[in-house]
C-alpha atoms as a PDB file:
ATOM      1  CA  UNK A   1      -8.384  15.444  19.117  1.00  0.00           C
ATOM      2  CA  UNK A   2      -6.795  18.790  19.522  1.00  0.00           C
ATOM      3  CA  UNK A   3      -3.596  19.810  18.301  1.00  0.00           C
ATOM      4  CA  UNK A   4      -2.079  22.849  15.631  1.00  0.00           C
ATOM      5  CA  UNK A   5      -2.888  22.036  12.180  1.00  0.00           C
ATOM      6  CA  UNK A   6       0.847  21.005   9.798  1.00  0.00           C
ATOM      7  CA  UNK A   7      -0.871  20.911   6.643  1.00  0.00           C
ATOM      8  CA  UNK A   8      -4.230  22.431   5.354  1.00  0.00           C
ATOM      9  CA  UNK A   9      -5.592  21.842   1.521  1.00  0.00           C
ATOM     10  CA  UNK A  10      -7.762  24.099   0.260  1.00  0.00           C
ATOM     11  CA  UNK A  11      -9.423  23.879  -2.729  1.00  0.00           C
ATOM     12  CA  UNK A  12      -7.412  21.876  -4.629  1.00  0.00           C
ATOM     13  CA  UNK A  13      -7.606  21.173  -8.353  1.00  0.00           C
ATOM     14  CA  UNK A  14      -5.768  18.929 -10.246  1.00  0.00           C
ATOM     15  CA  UNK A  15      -5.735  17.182 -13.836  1.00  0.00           C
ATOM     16  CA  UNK A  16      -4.494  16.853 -17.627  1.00  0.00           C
ATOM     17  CA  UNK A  17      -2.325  19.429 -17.875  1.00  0.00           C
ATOM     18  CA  UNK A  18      -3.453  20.231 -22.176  1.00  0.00           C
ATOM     19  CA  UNK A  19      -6.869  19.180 -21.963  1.00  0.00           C
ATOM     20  CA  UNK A  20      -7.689  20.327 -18.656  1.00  0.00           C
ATOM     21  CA  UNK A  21     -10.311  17.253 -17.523  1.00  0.00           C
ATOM     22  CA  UNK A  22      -9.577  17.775 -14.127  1.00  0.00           C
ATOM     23  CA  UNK A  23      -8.889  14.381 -11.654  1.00  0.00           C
ATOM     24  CA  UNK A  24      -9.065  15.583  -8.236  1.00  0.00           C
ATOM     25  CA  UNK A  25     -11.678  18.951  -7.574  1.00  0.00           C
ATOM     26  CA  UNK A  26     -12.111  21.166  -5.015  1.00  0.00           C
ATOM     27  CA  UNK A  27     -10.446  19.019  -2.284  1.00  0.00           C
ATOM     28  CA  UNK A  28     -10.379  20.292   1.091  1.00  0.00           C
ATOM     29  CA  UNK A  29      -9.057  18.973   4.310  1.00  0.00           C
ATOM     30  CA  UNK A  30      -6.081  19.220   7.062  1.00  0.00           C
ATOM     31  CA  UNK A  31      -3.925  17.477   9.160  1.00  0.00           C
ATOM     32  CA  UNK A  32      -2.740  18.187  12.668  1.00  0.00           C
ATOM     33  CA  UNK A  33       0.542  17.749  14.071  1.00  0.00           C
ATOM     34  CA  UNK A  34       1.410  14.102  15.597  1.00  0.00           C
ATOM     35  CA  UNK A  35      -2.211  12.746  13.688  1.00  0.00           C
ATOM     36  CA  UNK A  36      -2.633  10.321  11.578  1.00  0.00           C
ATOM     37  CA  UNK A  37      -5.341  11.131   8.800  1.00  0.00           C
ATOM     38  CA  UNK A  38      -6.080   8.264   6.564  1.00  0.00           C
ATOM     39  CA  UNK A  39      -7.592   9.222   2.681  1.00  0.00           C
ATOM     40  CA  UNK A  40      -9.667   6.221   1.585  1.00  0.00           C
ATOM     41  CA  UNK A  41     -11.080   5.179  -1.750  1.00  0.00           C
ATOM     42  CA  UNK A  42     -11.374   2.638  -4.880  1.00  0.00           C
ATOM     43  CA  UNK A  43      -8.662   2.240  -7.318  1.00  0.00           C
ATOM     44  CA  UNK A  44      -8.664   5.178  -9.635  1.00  0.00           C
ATOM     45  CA  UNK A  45     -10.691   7.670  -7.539  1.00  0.00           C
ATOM     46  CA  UNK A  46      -7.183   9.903  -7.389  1.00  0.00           C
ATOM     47  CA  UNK A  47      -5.644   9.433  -3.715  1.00  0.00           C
ATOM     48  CA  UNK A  48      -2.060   8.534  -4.781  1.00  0.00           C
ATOM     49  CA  UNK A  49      -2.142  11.549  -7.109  1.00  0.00           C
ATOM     50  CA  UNK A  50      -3.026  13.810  -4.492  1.00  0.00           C
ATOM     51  CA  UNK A  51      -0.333  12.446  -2.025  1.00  0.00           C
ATOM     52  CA  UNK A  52       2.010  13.379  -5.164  1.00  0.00           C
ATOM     53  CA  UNK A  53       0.559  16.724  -5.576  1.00  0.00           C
ATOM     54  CA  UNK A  54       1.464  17.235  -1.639  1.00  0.00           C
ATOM     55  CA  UNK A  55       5.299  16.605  -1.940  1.00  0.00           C
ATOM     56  CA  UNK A  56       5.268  17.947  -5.844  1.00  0.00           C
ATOM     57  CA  UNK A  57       6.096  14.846  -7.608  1.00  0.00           C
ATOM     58  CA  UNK A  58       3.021  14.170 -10.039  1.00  0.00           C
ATOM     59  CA  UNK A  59       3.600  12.578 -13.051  1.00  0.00           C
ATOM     60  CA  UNK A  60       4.602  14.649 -16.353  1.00  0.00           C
ATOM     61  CA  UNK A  61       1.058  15.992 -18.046  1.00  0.00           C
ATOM     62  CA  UNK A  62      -0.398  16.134 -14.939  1.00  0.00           C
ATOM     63  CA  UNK A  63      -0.249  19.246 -12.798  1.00  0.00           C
ATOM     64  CA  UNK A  64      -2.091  21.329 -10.153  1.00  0.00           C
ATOM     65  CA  UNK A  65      -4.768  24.138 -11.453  1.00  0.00           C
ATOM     66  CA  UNK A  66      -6.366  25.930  -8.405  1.00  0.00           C
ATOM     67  CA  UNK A  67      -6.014  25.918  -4.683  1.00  0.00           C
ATOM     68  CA  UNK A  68      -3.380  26.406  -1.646  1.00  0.00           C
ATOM     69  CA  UNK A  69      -1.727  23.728   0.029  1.00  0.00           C
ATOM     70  CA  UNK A  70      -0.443  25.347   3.170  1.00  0.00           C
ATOM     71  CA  UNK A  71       2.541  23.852   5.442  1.00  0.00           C
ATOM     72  CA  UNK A  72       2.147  26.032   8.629  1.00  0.00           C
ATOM     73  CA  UNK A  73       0.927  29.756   7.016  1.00  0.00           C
ATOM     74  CA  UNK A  74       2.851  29.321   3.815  1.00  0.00           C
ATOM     75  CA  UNK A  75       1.114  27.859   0.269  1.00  0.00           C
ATOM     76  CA  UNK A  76       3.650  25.896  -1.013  1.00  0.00           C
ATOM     77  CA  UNK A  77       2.239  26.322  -4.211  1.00  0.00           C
ATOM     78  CA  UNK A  78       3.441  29.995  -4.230  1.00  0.00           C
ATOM     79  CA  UNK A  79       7.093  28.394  -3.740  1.00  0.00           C
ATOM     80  CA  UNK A  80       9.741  28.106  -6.914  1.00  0.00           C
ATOM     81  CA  UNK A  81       9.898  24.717  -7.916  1.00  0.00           C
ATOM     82  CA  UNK A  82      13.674  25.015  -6.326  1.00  0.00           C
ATOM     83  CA  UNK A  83      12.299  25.118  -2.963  1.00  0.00           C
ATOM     84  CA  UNK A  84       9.607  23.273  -3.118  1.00  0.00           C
ATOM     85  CA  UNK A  85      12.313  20.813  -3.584  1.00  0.00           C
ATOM     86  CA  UNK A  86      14.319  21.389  -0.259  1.00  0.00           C
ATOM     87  CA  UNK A  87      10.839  20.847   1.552  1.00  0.00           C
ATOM     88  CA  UNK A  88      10.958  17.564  -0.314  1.00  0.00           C
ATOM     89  CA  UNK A  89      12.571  14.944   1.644  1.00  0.00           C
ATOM     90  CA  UNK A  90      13.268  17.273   4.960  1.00  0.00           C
ATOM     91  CA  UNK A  91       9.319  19.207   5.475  1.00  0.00           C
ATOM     92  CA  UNK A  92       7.412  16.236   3.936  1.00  0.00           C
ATOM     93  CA  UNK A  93       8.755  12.837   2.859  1.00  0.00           C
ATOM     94  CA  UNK A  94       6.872   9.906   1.365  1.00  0.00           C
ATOM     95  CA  UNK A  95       6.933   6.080   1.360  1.00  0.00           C
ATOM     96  CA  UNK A  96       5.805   4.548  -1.742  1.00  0.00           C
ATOM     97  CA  UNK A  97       3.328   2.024  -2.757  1.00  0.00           C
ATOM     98  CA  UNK A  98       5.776  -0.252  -4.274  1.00  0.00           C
ATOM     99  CA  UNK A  99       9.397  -0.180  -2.485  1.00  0.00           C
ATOM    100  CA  UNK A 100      11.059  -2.230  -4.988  1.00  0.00           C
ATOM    101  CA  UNK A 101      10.498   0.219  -7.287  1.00  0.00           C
ATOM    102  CA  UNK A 102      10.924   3.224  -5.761  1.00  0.00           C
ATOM    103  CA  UNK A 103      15.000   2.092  -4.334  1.00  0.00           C
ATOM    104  CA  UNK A 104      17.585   1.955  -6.941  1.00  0.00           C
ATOM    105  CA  UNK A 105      18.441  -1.403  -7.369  1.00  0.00           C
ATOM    106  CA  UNK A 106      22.194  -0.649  -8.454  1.00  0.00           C
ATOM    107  CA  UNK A 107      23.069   0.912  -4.885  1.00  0.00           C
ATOM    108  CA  UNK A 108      23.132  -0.646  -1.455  1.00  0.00           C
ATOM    109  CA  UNK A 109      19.932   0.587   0.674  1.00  0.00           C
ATOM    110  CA  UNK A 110      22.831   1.931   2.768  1.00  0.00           C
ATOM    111  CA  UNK A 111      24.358   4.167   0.003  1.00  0.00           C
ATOM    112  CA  UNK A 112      21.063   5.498  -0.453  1.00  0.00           C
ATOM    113  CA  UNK A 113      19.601   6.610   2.904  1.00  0.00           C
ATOM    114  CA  UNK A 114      23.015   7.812   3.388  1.00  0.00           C
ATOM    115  CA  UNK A 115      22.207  10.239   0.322  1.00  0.00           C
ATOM    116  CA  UNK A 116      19.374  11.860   1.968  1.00  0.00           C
ATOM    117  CA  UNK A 117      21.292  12.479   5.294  1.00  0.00           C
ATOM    118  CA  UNK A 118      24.101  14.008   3.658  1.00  0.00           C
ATOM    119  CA  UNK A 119      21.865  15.987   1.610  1.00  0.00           C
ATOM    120  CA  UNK A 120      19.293  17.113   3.960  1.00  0.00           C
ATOM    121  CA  UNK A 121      21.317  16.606   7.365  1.00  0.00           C
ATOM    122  CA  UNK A 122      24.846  18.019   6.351  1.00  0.00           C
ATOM    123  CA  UNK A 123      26.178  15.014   7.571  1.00  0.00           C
ATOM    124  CA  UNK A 124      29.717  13.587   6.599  1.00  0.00           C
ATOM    125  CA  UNK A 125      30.043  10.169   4.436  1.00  0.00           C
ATOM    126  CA  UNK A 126      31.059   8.823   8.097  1.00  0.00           C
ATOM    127  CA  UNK A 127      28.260  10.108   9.985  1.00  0.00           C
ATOM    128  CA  UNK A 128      25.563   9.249   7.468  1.00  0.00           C
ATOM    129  CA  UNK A 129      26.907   5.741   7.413  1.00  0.00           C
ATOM    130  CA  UNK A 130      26.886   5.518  10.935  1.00  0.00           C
ATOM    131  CA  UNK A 131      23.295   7.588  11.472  1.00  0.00           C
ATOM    132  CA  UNK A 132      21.411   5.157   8.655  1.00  0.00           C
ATOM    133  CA  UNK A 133      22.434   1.929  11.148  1.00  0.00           C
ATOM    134  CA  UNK A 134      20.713   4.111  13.660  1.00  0.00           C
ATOM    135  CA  UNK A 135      17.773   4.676  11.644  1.00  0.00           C
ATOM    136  CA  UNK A 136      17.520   0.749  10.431  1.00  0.00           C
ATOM    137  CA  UNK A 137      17.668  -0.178  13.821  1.00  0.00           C
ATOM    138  CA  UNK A 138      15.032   2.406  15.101  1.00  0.00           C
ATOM    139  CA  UNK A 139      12.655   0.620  12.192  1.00  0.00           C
ATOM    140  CA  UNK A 140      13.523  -2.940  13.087  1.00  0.00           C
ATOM    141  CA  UNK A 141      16.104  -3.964  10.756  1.00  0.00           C
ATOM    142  CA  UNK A 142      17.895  -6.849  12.397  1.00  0.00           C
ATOM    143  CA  UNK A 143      21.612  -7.002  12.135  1.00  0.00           C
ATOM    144  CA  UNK A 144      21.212  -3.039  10.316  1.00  0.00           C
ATOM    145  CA  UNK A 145      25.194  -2.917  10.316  1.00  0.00           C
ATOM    146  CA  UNK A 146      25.802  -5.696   7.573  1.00  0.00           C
ATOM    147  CA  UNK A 147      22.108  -4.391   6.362  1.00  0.00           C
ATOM    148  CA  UNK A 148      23.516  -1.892   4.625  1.00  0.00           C
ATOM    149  CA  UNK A 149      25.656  -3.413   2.268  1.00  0.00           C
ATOM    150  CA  UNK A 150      22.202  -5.249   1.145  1.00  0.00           C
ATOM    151  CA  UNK A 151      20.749  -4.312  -2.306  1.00  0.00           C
ATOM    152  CA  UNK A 152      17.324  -4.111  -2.279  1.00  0.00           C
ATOM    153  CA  UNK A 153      16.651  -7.679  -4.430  1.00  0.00           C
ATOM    154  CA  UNK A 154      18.252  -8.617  -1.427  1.00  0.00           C
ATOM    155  CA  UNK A 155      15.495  -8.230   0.686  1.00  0.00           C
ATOM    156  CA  UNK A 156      12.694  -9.182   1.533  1.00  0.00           C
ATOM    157  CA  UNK A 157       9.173  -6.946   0.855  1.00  0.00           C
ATOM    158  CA  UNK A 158       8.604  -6.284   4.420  1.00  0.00           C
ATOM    159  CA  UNK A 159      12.256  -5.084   4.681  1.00  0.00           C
ATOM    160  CA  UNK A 160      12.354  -3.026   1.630  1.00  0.00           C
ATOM    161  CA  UNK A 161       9.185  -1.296   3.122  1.00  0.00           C
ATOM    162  CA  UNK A 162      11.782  -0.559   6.115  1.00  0.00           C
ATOM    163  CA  UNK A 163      14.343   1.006   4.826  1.00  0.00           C
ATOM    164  CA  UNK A 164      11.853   2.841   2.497  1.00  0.00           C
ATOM    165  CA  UNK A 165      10.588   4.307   6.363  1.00  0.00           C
ATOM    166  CA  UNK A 166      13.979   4.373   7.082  1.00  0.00           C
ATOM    167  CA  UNK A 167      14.588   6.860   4.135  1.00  0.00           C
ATOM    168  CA  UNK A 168      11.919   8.814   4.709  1.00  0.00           C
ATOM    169  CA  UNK A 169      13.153   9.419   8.079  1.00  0.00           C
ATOM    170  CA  UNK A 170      16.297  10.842   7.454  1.00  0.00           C
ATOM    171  CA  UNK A 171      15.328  14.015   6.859  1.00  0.00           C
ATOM    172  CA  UNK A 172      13.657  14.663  10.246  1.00  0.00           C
ATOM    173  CA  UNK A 173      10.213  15.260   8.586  1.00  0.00           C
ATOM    174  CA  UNK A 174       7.102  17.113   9.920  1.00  0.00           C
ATOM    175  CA  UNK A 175       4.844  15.062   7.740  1.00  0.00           C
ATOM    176  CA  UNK A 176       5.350  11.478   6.244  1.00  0.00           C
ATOM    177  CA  UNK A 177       2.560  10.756   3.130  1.00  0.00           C
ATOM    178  CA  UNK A 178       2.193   6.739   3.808  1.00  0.00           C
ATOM    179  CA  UNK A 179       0.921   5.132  -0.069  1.00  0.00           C
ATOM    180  CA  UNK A 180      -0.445   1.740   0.727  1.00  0.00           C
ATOM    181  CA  UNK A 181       2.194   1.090   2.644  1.00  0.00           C
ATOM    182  CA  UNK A 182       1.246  -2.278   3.395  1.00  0.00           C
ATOM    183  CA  UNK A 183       0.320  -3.343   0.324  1.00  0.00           C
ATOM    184  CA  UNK A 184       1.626  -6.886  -1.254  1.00  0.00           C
ATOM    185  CA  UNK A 185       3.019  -7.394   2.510  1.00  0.00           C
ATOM    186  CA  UNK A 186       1.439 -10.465   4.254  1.00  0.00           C
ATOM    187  CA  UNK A 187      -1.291 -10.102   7.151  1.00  0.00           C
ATOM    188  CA  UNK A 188       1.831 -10.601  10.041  1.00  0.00           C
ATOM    189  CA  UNK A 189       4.287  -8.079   8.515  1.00  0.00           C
ATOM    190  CA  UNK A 190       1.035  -5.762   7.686  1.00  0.00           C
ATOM    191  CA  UNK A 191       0.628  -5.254  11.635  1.00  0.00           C
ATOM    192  CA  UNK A 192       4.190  -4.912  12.291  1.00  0.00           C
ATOM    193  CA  UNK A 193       4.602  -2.254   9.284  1.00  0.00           C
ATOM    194  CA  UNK A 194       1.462  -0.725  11.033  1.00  0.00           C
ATOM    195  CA  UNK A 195       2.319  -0.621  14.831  1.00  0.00           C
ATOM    196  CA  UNK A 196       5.730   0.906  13.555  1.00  0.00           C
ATOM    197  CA  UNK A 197       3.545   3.804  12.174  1.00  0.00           C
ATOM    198  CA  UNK A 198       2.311   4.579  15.445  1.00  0.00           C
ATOM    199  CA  UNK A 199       5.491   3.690  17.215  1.00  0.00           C
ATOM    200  CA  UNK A 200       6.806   6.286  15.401  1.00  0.00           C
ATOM    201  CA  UNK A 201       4.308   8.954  14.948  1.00  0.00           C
ATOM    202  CA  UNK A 202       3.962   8.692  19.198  1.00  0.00           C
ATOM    203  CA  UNK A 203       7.876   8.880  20.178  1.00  0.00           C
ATOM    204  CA  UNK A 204       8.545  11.552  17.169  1.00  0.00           C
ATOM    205  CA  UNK A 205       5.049  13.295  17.097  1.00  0.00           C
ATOM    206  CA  UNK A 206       5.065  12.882  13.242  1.00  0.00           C
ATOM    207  CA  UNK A 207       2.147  13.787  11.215  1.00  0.00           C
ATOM    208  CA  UNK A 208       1.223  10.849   8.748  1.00  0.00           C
ATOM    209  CA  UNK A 209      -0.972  11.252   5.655  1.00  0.00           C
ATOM    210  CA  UNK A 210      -1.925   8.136   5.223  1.00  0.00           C
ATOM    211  CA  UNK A 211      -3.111   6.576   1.846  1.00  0.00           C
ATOM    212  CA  UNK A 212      -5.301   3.011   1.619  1.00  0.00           C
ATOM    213  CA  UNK A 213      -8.361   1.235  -0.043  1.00  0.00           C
ATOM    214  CA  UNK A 214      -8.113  -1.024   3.024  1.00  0.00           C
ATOM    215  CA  UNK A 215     -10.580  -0.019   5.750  1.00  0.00           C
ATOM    216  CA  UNK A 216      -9.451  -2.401   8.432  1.00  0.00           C
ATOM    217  CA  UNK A 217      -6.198  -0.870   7.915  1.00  0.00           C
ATOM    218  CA  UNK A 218      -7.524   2.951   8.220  1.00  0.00           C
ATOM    219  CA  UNK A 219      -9.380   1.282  11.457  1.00  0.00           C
ATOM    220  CA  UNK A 220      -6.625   0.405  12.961  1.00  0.00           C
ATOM    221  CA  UNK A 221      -4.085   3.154  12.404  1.00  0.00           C
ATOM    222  CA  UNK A 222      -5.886   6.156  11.674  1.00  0.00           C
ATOM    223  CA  UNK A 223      -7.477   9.257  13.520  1.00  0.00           C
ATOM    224  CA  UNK A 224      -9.368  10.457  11.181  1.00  0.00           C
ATOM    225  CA  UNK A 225     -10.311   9.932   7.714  1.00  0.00           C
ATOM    226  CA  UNK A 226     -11.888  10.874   4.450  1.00  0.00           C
ATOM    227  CA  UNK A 227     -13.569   9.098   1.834  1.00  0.00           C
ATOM    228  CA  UNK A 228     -13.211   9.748  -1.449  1.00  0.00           C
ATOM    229  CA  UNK A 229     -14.835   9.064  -5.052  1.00  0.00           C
ATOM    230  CA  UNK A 230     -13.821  10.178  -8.625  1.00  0.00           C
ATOM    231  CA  UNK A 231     -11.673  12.643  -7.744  1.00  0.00           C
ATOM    232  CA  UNK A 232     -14.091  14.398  -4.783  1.00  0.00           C
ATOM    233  CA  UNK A 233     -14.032  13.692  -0.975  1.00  0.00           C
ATOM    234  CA  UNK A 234     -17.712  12.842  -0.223  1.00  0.00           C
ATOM    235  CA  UNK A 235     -17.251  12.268   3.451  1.00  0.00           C
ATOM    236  CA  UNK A 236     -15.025  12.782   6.459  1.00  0.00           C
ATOM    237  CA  UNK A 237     -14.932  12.311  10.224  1.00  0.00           C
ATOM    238  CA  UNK A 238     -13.132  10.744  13.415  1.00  0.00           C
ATOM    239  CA  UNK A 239     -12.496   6.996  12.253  1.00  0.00           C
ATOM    240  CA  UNK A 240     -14.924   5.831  15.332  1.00  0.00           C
ATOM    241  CA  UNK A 241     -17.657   7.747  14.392  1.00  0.00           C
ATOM    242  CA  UNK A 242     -16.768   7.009  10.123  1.00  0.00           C
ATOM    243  CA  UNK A 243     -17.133   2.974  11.188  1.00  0.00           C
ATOM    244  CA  UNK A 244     -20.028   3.572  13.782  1.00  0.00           C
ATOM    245  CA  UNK A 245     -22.178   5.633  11.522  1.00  0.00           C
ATOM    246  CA  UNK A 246     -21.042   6.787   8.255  1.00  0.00           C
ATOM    247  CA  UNK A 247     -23.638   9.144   6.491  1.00  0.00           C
ATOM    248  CA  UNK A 248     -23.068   8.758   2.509  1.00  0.00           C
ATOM    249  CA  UNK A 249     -23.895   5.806   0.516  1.00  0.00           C
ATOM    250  CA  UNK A 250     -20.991   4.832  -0.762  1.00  0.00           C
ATOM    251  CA  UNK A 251     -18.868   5.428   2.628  1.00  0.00           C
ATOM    252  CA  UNK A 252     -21.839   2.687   3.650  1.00  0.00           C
ATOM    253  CA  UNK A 253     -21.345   0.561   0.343  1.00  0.00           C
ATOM    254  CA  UNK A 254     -17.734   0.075   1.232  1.00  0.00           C
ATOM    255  CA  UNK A 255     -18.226  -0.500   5.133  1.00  0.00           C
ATOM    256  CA  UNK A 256     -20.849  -3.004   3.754  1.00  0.00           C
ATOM    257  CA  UNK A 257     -18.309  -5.225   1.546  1.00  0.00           C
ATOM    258  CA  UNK A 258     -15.760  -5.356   4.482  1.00  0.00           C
ATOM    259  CA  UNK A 259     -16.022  -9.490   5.991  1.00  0.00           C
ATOM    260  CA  UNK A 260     -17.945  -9.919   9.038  1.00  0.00           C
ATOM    261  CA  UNK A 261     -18.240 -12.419  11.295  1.00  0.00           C
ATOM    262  CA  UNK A 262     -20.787 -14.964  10.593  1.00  0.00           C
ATOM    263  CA  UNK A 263     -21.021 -13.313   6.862  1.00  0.00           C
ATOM    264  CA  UNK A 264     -20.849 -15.956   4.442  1.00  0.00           C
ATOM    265  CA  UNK A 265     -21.453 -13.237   1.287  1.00  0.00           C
ATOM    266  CA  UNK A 266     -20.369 -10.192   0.953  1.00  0.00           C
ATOM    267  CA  UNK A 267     -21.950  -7.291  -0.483  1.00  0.00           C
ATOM    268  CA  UNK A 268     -20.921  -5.750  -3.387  1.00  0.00           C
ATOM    269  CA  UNK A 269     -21.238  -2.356  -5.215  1.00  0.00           C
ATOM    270  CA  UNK A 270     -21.880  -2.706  -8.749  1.00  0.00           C
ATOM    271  CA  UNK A 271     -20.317  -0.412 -11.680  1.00  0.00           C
ATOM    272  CA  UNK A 272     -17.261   1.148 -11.370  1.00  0.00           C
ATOM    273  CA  UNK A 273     -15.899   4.856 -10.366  1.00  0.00           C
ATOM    274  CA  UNK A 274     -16.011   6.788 -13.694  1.00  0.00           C
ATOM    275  CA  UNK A 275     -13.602   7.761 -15.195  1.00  0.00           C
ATOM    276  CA  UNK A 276     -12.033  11.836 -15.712  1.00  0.00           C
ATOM    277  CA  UNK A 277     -13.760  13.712 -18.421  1.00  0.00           C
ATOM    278  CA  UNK A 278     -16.532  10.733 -18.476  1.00  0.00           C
ATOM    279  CA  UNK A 279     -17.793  11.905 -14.879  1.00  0.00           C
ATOM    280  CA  UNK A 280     -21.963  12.522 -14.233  1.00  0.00           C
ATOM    281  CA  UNK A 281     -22.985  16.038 -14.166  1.00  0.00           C
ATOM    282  CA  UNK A 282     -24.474  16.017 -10.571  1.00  0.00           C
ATOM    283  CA  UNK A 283     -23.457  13.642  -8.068  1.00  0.00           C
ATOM    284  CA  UNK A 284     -19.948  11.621  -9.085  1.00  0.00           C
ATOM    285  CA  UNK A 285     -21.633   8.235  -7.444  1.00  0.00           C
ATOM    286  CA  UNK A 286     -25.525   8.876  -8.949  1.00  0.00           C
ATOM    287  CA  UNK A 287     -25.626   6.118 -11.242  1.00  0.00           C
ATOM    288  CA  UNK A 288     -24.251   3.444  -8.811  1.00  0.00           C
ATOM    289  CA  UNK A 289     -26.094   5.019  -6.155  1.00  0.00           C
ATOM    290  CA  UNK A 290     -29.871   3.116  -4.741  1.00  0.00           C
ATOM    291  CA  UNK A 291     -30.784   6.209  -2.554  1.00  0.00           C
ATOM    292  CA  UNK A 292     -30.077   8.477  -5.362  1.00  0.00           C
ATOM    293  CA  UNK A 293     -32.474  11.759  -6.239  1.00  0.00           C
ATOM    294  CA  UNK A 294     -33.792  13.135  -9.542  1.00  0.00           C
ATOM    295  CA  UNK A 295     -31.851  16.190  -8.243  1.00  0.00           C
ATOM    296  CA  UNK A 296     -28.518  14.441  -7.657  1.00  0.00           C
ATOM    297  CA  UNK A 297     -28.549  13.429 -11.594  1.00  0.00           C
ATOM    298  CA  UNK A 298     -28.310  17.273 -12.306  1.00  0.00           C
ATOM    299  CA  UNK A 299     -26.782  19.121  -9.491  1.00  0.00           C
ATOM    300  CA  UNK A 300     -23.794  18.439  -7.323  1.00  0.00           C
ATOM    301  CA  UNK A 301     -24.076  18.271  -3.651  1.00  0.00           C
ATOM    302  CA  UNK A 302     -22.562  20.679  -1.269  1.00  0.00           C
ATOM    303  CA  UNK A 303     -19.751  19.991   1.012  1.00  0.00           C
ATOM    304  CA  UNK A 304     -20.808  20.618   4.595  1.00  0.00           C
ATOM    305  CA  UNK A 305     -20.148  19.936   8.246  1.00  0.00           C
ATOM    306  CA  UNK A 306     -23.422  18.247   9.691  1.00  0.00           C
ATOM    307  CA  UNK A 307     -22.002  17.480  13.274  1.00  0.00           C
ATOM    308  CA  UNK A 308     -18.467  19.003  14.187  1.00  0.00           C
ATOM    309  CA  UNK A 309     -15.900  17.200  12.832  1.00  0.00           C
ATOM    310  CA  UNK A 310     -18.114  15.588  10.349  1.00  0.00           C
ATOM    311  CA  UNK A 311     -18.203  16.295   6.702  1.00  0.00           C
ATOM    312  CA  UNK A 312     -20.395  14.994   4.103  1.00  0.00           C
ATOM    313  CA  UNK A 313     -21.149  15.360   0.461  1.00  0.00           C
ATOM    314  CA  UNK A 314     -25.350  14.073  -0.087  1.00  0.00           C
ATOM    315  CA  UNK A 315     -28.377  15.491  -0.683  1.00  0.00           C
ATOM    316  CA  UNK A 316     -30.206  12.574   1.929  1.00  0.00           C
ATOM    317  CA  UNK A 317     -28.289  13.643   4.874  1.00  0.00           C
END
């Protein structure tokens, strides 16, 4: 895929911001313009927390200690926190894991994209009104004229993930950061919630980061992807060539544990990811790990491109 890059991470650090156990190290990667690059992992290996550190929203005591995170030739990072939020909402938006939480349940979900178009588009009351039934029908709201007098416990989950699109819309952003955004939603409204993804990212050319522990999703939606593990990214390539013939263990552990056809068992990976400040010296996934080396107990493998395109953190490729 060609294509100018939006965003490139470099580096990044992350962690506790008074004891300084880091949760996320020396992440590198990029995303092109109109792409869709998927970040895949287990629960607790920090991919939600590094969508957060992208639109500068992580959680009080947590904070960013090293690194750039460039939109076009400028680090964000460098930013005052007063700009950075103006590029919040308008440069790179975000739909959250759980939409019921993240909309204000005393407002209509029409008051509330209406904020962020008045805010971010210098619209009038009027115009917002009228521009946020344009954006609910664009996402497949039906009726999205008496939708907007809805509040969200009004709703159903598949709609609330709607307007939550619809919101992040608003603002005409380069980049949307997608957090399990299917997540809790049944199998149909999964594939519509999908396809309106790539609806979108084709007709707009928007970039989406997109964030999942669900492969089949990442299979069907994304261009390319990375993998990662207790707070590292240990592999990354096209999605094709990720599924056809991934290179590190534990990209192959979790390809392994996805249901096949004419699978009656699946496979599972035994322990869990360990946890920050309780990580191995060497190699994060060592001691879950059945190819590991008496080296990878001590000494952390390199990040490196083995075929272009392909990344891959392991001393056995």
């Amino acid at each position: 895929m060609s294509g100018n890059i939006l965003l490139q991470v470099d580096q990044l650090c992350f962690g506790y911001t008074h004891s300084k156990v880091p949760i996320g190290e020396k992440l590198s990667f990029f995303v092109r313009e109109a792409e869709i690059f998927a970040l895949v992992g287990e629960s607790g290996c920090g991919k939600s927390l590094t969508g957060l550190c992208l639109i500068d929203l992580l959680p009080r005591g947590i904070s960013i200690f090293s690194g750039a995170i460039k939109v076009g030739a400028q680090n964000i990072l460098d930013f005052s926190p007063q700009h950075r939020r103006l590029l919040r909402g308008k440069t790179i938006a975000m739909v959250f894991q759980d939409p019921m939480t993240a909309l204000n349940p005393v407002f209509t979900v029409g008051d509330q994209v209406k904020e962020v178009l008045v805010l971010h588009q210098g619209l009038s009351p009027k115009e917002a009104w009228e521009r946020a039934a344009e954006l609910f029908y664009m996402v497949g709201i039906p009726s999205p004229k008496e939708r907007l007098r809805s509040y969200p416990h009004e709703l159903s989950g598949g709609m609330r993930q709607r307007v939550m699109l619809a919101m992040a819309l608003a603002g005409q952003p380069q980049l949307l950061i997608a957090d399990e955004p299917t997540t809790a939603l049944d199998v149909t409204i999964q594939a519509q919630i999908l396809d309106l993804l790539q609806e979108i990212r084709q007709k707009q050319g928007l970039s989406v980061f997109l964030i999942s522990h669900d492969l089949g999703v990442v299979a069907e939606t994304a261009d390319r992807a990375a993998v990662m593990y207790a707070g590292r990214l240990v592999e990354e390539a096209k999605v094709e060539e990720l599924f056809k013939a991934p290179k590190h263990p534990y990209t192959q552990a979790l390809l392994e544990a996805l249901p096949r056809p004419g699978v009656k068992r699946l496979a599972s990976l035994p322990g869990r990811v360990p946890p920050p400040g309780r990580r191995p010296k060497g190699c994060k996934f060592a001691d879950r790990c059945v190819l590991a080396l008496s080296c990878c107990q001590e000494e952390e493998p390199p990040w490196r491109e083995i075929a272009p395109g392909h990344k891959v953190r392991c001393f056995r490729v």
